[in-house]
C-alpha atoms as a PDB file:
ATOM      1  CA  UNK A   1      61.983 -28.512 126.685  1.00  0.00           C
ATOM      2  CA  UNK A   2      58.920 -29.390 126.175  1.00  0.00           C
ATOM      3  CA  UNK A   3      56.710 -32.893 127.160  1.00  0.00           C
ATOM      4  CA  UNK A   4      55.893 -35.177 124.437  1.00  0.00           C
ATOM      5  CA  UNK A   5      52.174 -36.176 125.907  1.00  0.00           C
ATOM      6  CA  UNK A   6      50.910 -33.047 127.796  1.00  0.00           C
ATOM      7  CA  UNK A   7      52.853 -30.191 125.786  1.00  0.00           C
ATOM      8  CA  UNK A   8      53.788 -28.313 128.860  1.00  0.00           C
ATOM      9  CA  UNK A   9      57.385 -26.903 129.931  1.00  0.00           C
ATOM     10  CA  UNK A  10      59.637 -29.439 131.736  1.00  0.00           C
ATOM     11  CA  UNK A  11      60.197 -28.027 134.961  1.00  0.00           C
ATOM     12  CA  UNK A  12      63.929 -29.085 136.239  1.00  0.00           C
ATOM     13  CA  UNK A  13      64.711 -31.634 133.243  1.00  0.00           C
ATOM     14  CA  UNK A  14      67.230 -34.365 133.942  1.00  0.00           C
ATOM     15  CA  UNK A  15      67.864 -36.798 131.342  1.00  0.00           C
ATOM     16  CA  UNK A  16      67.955 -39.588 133.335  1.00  0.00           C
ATOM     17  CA  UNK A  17      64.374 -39.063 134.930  1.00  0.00           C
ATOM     18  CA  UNK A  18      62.916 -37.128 132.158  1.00  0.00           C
ATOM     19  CA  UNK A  19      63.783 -39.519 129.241  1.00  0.00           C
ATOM     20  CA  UNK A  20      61.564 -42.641 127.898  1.00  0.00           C
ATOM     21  CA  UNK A  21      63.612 -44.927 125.456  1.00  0.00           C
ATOM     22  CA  UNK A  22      60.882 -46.471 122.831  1.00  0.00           C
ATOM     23  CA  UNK A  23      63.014 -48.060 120.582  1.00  0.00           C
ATOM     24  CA  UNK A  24      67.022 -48.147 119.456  1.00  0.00           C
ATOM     25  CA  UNK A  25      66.922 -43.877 118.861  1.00  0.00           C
ATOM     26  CA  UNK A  26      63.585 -43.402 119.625  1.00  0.00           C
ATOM     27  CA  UNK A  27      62.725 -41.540 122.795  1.00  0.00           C
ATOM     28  CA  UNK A  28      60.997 -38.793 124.373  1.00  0.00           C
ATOM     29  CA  UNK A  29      61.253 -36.619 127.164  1.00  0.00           C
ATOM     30  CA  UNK A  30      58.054 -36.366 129.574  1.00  0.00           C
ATOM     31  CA  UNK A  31      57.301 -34.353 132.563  1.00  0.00           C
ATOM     32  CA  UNK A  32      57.648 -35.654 136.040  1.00  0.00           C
ATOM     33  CA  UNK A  33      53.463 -35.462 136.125  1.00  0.00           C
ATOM     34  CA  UNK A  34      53.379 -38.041 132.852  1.00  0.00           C
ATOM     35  CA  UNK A  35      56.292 -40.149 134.298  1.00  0.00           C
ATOM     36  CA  UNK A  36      53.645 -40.646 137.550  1.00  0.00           C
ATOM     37  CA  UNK A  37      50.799 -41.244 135.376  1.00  0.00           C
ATOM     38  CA  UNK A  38      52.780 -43.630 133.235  1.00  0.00           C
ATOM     39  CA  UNK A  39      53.653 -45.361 136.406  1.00  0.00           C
ATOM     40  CA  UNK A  40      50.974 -45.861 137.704  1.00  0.00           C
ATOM     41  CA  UNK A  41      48.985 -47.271 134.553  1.00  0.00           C
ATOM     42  CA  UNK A  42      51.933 -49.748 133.704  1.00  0.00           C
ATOM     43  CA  UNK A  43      51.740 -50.913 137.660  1.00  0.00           C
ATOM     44  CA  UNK A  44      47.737 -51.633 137.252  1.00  0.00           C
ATOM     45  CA  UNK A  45      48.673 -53.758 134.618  1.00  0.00           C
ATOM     46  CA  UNK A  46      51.421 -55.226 135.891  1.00  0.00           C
ATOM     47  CA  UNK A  47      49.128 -55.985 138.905  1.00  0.00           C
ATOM     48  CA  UNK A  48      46.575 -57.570 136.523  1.00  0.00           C
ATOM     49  CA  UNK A  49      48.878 -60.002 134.830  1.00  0.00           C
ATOM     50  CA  UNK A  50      50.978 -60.608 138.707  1.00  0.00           C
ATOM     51  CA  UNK A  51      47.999 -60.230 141.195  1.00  0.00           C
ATOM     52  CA  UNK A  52      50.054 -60.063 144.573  1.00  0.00           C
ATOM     53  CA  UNK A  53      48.824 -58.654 147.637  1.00  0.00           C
ATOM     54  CA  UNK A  54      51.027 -56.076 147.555  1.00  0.00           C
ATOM     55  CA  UNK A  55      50.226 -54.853 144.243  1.00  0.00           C
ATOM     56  CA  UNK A  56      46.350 -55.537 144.293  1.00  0.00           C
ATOM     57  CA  UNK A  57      46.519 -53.121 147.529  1.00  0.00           C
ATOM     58  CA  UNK A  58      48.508 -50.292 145.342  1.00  0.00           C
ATOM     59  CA  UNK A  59      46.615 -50.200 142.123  1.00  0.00           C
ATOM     60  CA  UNK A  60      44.010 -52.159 143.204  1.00  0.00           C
END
């Protein structure tokens, strides 16, 4: 199985970690390497909108 935003192999795919539910029937499976990068760019925004300490420090 492939990843739906780099294209490479999915190494060790577990449907729990691997898939991202869009939509009612819409998802796609991404690599543990997107599901970090994802991650971390929802957290800086999250840290934006809720500027804590904690998360200013993180993604500051």
């Amino acid at each position: 199985m492939d990843c739906a935003l780099c294209k490479r192999p999915i190494a060790d795919y577990d449907v729990v970690f691997n898939r991202l539910e869009l939509d009612d029937g819409v998802a796609v499976d991404i690599c543990a390497s997107c599901v970090e990068k994802f991650s971390e760019w929802q957290g800086r925004l999250i840290a934006k909108m809720f500027p804590t300490k904690l998360m200013k420090k993180r993604f500051g």
